[in-house]
Protein backbone atom coordinates (compact mmCIF):
# COMPACT_ATOMS: atom_id res chain seq x y z
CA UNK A 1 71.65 83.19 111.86
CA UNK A 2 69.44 84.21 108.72
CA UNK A 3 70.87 87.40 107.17
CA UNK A 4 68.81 89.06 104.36
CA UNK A 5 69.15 87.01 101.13
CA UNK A 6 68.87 83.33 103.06
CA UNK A 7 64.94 84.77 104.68
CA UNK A 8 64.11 85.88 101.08
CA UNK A 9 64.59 82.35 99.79
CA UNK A 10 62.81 80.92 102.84
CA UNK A 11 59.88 83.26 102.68
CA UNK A 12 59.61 82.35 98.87
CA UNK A 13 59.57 78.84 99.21
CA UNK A 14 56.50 79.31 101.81
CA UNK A 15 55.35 81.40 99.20
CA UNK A 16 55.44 78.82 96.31
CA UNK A 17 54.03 75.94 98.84
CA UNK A 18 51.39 77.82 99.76
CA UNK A 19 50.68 78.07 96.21
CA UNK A 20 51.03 74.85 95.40
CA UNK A 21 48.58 73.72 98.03
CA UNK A 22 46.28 76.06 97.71
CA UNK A 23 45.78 74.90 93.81
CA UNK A 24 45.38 71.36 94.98
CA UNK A 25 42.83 72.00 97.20
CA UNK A 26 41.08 74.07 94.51
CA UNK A 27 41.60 72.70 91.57
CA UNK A 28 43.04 69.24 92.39
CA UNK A 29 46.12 68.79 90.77
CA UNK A 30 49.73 70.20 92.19
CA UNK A 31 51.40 73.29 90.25
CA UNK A 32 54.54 71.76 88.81
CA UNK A 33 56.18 75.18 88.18
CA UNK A 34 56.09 76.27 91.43
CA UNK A 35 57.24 72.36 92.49
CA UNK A 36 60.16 73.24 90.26
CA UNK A 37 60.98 75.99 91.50
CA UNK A 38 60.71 74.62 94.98
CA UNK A 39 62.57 71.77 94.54
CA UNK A 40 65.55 72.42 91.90
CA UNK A 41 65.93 75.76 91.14
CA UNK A 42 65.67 77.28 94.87
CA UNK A 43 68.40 75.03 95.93
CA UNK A 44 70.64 75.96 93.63
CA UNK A 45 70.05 79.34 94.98
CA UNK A 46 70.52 78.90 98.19
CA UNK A 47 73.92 77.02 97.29
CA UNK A 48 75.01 80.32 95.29
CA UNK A 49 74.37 82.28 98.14
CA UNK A 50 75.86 80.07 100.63
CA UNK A 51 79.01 80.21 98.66
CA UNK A 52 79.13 83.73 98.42
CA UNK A 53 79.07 83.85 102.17
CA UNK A 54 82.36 82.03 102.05
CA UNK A 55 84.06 84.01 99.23
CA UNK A 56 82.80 87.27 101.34
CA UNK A 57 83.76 85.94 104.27
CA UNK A 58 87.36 84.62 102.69
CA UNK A 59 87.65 88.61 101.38
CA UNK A 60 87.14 89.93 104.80
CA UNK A 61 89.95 88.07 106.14
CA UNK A 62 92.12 88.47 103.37
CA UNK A 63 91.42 92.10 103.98
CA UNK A 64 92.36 91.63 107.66
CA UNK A 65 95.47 89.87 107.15
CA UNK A 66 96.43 92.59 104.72
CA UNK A 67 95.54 95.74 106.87
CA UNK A 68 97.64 93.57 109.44
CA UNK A 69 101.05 93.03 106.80
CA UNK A 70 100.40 96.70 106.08
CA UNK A 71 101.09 97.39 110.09
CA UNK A 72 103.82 94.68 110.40
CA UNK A 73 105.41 96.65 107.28
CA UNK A 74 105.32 100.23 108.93
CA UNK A 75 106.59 98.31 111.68
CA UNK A 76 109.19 96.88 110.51
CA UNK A 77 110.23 100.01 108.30
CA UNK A 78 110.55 101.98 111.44
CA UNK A 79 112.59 99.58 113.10
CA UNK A 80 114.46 99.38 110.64
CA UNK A 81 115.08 103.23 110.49
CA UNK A 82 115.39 103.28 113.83
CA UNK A 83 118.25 100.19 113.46
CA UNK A 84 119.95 102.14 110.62
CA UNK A 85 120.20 105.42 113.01
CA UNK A 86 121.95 103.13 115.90
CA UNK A 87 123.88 102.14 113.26
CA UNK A 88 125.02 105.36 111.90
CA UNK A 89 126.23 106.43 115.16
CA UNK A 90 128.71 103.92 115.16
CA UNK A 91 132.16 106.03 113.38
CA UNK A 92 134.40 103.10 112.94
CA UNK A 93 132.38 100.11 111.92
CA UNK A 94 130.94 100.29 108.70
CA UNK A 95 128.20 97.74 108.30
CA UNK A 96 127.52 96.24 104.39
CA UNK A 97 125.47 93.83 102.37
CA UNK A 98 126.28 93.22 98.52
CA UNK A 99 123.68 91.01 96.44
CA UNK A 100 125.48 90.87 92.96
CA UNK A 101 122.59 88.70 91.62
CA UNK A 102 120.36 91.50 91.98
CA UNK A 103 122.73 94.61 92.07
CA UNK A 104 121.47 95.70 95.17
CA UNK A 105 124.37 97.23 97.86
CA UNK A 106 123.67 98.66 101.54
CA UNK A 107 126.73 100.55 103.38
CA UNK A 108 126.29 102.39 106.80
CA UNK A 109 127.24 105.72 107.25
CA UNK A 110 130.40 104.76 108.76
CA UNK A 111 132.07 103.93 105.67
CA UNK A 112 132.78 107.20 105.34
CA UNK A 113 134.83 108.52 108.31
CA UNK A 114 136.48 105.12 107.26
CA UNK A 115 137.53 105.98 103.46
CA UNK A 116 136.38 109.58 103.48
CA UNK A 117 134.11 109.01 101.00
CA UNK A 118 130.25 109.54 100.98
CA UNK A 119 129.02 105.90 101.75
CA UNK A 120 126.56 106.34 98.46
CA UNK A 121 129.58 105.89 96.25
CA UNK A 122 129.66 102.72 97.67
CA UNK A 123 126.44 101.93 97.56
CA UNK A 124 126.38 102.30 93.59
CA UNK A 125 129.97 100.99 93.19
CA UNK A 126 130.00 97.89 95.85
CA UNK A 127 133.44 96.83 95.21
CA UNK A 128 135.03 100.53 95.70
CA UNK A 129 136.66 99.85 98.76
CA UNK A 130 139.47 97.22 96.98
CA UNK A 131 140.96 100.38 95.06
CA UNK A 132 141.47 102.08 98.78
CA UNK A 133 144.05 99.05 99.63
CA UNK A 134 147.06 100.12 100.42
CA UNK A 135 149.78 99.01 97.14
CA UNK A 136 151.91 96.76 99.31
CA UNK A 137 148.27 94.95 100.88
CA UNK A 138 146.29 94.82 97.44
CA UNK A 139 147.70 91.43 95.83
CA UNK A 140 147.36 89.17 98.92
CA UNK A 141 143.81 90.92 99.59
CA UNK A 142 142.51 90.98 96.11
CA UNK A 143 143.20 87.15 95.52
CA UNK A 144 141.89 86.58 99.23
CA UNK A 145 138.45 88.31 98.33
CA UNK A 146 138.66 86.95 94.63
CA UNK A 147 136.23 84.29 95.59
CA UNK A 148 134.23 84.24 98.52
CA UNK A 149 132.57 80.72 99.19
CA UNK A 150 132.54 80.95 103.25
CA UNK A 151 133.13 83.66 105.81
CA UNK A 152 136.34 84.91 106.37
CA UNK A 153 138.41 88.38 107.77
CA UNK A 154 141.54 89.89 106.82
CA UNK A 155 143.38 92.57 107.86
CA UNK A 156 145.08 95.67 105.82
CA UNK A 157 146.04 98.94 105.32
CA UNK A 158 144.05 101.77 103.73
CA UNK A 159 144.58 105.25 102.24
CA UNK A 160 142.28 106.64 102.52
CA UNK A 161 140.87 109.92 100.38
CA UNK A 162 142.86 112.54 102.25
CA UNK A 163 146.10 110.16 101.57
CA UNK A 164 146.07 109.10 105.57
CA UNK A 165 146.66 105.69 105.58
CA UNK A 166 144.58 103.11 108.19
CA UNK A 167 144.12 99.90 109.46
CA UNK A 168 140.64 98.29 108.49
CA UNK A 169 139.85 94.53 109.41
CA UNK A 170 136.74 93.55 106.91
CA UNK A 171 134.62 90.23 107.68
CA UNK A 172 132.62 88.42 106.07
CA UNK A 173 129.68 87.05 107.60
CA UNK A 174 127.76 85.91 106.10
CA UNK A 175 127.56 84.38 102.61
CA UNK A 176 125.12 82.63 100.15
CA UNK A 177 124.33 82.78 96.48
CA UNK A 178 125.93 86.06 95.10
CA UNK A 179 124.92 87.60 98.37
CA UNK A 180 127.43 88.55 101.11
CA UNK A 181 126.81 90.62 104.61
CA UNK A 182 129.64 91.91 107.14
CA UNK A 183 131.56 94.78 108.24
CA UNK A 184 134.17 96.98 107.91
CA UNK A 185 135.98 98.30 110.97
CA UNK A 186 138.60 100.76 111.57
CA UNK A 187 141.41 99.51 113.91
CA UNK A 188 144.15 102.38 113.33
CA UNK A 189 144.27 102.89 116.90
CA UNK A 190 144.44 99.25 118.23
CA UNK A 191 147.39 98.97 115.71
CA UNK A 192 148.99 101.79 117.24
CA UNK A 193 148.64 100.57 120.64
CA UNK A 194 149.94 97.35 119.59
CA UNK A 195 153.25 99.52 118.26
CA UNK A 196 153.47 100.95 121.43
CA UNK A 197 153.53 97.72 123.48
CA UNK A 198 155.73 95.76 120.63
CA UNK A 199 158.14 98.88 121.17
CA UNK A 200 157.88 98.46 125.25
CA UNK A 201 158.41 94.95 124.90
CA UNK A 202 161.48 94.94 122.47
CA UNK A 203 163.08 98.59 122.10
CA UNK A 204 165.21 100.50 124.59
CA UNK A 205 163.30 103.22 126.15
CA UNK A 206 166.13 105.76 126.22
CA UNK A 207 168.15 105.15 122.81
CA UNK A 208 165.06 103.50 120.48
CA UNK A 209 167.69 100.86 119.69
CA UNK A 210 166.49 97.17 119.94
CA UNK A 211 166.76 95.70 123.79
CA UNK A 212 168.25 92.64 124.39
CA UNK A 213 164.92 90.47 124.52
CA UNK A 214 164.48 91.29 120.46
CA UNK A 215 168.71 91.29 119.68
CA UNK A 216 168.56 87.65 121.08
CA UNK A 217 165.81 86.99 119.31
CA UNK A 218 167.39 88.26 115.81
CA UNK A 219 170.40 86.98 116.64
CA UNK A 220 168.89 83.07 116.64
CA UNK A 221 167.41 83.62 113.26
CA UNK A 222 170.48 85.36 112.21
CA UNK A 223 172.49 81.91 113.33
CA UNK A 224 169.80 79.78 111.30
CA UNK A 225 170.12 82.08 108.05
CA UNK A 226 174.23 81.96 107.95
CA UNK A 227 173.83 78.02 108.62
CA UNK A 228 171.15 77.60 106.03
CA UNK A 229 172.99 79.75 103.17
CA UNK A 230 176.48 78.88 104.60
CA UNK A 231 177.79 82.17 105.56
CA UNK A 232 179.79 84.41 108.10
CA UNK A 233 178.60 86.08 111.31
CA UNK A 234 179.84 88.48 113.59
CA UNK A 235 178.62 89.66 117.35
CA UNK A 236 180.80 92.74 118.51
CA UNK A 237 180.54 93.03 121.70
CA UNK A 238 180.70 97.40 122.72
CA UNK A 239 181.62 98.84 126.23
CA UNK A 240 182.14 102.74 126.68
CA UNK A 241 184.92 103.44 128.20
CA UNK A 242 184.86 106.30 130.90
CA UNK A 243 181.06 106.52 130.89
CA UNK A 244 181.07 106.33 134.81
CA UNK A 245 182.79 109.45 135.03
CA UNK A 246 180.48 111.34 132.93
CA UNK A 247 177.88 110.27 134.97
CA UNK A 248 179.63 111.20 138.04
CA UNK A 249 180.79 114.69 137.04
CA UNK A 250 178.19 115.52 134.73
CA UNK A 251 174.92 113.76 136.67
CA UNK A 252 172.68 111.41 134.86
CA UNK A 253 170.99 113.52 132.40
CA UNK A 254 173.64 114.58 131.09
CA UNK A 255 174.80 110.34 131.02
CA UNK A 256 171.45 109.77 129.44
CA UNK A 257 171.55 112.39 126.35
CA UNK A 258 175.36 110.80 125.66
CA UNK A 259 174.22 107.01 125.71
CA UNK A 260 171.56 108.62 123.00
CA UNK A 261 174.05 109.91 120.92
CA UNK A 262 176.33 107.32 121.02
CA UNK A 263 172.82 105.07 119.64
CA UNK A 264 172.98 107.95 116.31
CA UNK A 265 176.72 107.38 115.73
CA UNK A 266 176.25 103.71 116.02
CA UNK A 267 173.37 103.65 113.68
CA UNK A 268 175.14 105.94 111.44
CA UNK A 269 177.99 104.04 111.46
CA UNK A 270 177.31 100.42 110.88
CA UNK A 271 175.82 99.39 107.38
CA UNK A 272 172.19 99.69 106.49
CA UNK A 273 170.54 95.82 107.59
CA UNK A 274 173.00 95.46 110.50
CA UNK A 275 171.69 95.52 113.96
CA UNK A 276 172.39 97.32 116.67
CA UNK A 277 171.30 96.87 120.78
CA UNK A 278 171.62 98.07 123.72
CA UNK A 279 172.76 95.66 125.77
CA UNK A 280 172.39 97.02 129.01
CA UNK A 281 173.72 100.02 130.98
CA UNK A 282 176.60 101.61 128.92
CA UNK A 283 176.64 98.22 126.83
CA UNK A 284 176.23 97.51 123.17
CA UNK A 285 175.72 94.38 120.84
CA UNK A 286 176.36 94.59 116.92
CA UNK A 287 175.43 91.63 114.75
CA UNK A 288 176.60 91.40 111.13
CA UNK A 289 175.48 88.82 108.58
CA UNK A 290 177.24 87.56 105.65
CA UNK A 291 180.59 89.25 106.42
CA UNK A 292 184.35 88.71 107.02
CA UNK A 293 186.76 89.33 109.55
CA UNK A 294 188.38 92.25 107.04
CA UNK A 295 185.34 94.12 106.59
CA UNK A 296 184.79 93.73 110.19
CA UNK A 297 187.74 95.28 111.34
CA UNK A 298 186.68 98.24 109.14
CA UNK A 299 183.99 98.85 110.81
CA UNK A 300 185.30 98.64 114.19
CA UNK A 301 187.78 101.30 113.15
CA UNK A 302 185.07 103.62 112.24
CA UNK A 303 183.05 102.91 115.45
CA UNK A 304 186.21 103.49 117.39
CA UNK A 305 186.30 106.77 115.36
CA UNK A 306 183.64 107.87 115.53
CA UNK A 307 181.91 107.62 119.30
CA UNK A 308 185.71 108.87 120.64
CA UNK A 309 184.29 112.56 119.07
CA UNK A 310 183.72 114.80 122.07
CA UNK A 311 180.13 115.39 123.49
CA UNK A 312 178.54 118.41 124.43
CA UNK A 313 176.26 119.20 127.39
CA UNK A 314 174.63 122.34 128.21
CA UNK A 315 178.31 123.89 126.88
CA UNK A 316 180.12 121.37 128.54
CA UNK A 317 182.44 118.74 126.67
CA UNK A 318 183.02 115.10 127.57
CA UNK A 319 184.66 112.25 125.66
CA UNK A 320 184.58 108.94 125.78
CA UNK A 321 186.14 105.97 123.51
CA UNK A 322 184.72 102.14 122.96
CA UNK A 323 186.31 99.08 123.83
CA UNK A 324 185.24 96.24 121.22
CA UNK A 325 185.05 92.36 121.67
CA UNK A 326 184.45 90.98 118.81
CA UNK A 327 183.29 87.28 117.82
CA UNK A 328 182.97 84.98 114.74
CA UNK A 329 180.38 82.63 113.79
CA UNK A 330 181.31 79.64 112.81
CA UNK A 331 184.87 79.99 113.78
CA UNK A 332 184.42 80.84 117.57
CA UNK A 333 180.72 79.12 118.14
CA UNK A 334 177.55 78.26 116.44
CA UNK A 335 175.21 78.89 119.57
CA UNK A 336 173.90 82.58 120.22
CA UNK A 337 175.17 82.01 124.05
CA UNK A 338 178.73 81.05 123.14
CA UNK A 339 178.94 83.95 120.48
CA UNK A 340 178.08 86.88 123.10
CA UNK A 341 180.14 85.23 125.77
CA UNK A 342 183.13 85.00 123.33
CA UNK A 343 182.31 88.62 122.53
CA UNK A 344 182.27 89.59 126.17
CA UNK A 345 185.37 87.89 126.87
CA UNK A 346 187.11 89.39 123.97
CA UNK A 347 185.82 93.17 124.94
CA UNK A 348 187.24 92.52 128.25
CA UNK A 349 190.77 91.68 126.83
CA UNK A 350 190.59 94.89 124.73
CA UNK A 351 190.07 97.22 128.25
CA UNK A 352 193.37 95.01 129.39
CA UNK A 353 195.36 96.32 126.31
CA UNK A 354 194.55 100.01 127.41
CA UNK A 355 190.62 100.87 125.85
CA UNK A 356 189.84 102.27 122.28
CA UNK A 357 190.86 99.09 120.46
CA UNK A 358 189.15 95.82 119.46
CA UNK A 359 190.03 92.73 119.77
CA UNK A 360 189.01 89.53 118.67
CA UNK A 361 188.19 86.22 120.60
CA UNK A 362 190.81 83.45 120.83
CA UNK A 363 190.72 80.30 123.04
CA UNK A 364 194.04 81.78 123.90
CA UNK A 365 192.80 85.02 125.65
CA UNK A 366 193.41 85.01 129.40
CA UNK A 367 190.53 84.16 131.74
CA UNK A 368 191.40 87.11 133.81
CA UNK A 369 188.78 89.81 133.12
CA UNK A 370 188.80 93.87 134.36
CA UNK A 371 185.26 94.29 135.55
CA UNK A 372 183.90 97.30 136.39
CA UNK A 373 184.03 98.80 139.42
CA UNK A 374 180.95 99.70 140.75
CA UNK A 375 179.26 101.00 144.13
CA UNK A 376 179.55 97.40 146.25
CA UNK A 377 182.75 96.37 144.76
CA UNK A 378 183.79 100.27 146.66
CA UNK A 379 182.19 99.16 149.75
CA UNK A 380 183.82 95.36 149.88
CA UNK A 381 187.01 96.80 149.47
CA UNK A 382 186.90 99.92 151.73
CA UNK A 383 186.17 97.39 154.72
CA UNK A 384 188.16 94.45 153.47
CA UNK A 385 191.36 96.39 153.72
């Protein structure tokens, strides 16, 4: 297709031909002006022009590809807008990218119902949440996060602004040349859930004292420790004597509030790294590390002392007294099983030599046992006799 320029040229050559033949014919000899211009110069015009077609037509579609970036960038912005607002909604994970090489930051909104501090602080400090650590988290986290060469997570404690202290979990995921990416996110309440099962799963309902699951489990590594560092350890072994008839007379409530005072005096009683468990029932189990059989015998004194105090009731008193068994590592066994057995044993004998003592085990101690009596043992001997 001939646009403007290209039938100019054409039309002029005609022109200049024309010419040239016309002064033959006339004059007989050829016009070498117009030849040159015919021939050489017209050419070059028509190459000029051609060219400029392509640099025009080059322009045009540079200026389509940029009206087209200029949509895919209003675009994009709004998505990303639109990204950010999903992301602000979000309370408990704070999303972050750090680019140290050109001291650029990003922080979501959530950062602050996280720290409880506006997330621009962060923005223009990157590195603000490490002073939020909590004092007893901020060695092991600051030399974790000294260096970051891959992605990695760790978890820790906060306190935060208002001095309420919180679990975070921060990830990194994503890391190249001085430029990280990942998230913050706040897991306060999935700790405290966890506390709640652990405490299911290993404390006594009623008293708060360890169950027997976790006192076996303590007692092992208490075994391993006084075998490791050569040293003494004692399982006493604590039954409450008349306990049945404070349930009996009194009902179970009143059974219940007793076995959770007796926990108290217990706690009280004992020194401060010593454990205490219930058992079972009207049961207790004592472990004491690096001790002797002196110092033990003190403290069964005050135990016997001190849980033989009256209880009250809605106004009403009862009173009870312990019977204590009481077992040496290594002197009596080295296994947890033996130890508690021995214990048992050795409670047992103390009921036999008239409750509110303690006694310790010997190989010597009578196999006989006084069990308690309960419900079936009634029944068996009601229709035995």
């Amino acid at each position: 297709m001939l646009n403007g320029w290209r039938l100019m040229v054409l039309v002029f050559i005609t022109f200049m031909l024309g010419v040239t033949l016309t002064s033959y014919l006339l004059v007989g000899y050829v016009d070498l002006v117009a030849l040159f211009f015919c021939f050489l110069i017209l050419p070059i015009i028509w190459w000029i022009g051609r060219e400029h077609d392509h640099v025009r037509k080059d322009r045009n579609t540079l200026q389509h590809s940029y009206q087209e970036l200029q949509q895919q960038y209003k675009t994009t912005k709004i998505e990303k807008q639109t990204i950010e607002k999903i992301i602000d909604t979000v309370d408990d994970i704070a999303i972050f990218s750090i680019n140290e090489s050109e001291n650029t930051a990003y922080f979501s909104k959530a950062v602050e119902q996280i720290f409880g501090l506006p997330h621009e602080a962060f923005i223009s400090e990157p590195n603000l949440w490490k002073q939020f650590i909590h004092p007893d988290d901020k060695e092991k986290i600051n030399k974790q996060f000294s260096n970051i060469t891959e992605p990695l997570q760790a978890e820790f404690r906060i306190i935060r602004l208002d001095e309420e202290i919180r679990w975070v979990v921060l990830r990194i995921v994503s890391v190249e040349k001085n430029a990280i990416e990942g998230n913050i996110i706040d897991i306060t309440d999935r700790k405290e859930l966890e506390d709640k099962l652990k405490q299911f799963a290993y404390y006594d309902d009623l008293t708060d004292l360890p169950n027997r699951k976790l006192m076996e489990r303590q007692l092992k590594k208490s075994i391993a420790r006084s075998k490791r560092n050569d040293h003494s350890l004692c399982v006493m072994f604590i039954d409450l004597d008349g306990f049945k008839k404070v349930n009996d007379t009194l009902g179970h409530e009143a059974g219940d509030e007793l076995l959770k005072e007796v926990a108290l005096r217990l706690d009280d009683t004992v020194r401060e790294g010593d454990l205490i468990a219930r058992h079972g029932g009207d049961e207790f189990i004592a472990i004491f590390e690096e001790t002797d059989k002196t110092e033990v015998e003190g403290i069964a004194d005050r135990i016997i002392d001190e849980l033989s105090h009256p209880y009250s009731h809605n106004e009403k008193e009862s009173t009870i007294t312990p019977s204590i068994g009481i077992s040496l590592y290594p002197d009596h066994g080295e296994e947890m099983d033996s130890l508690i057995k021995y214990a048992d044993k050795a409670m047992y004998y103390a009921k036999s030599k008239g409750k509110a003592n303690y006694q310790f085990y010997s190989s010597e101690l009578p196999d006989a046992q006084i069990k308690k009596e309960n419900v079936l043992e009634k029944i068996v001997n009601h229709f035995t006799k």
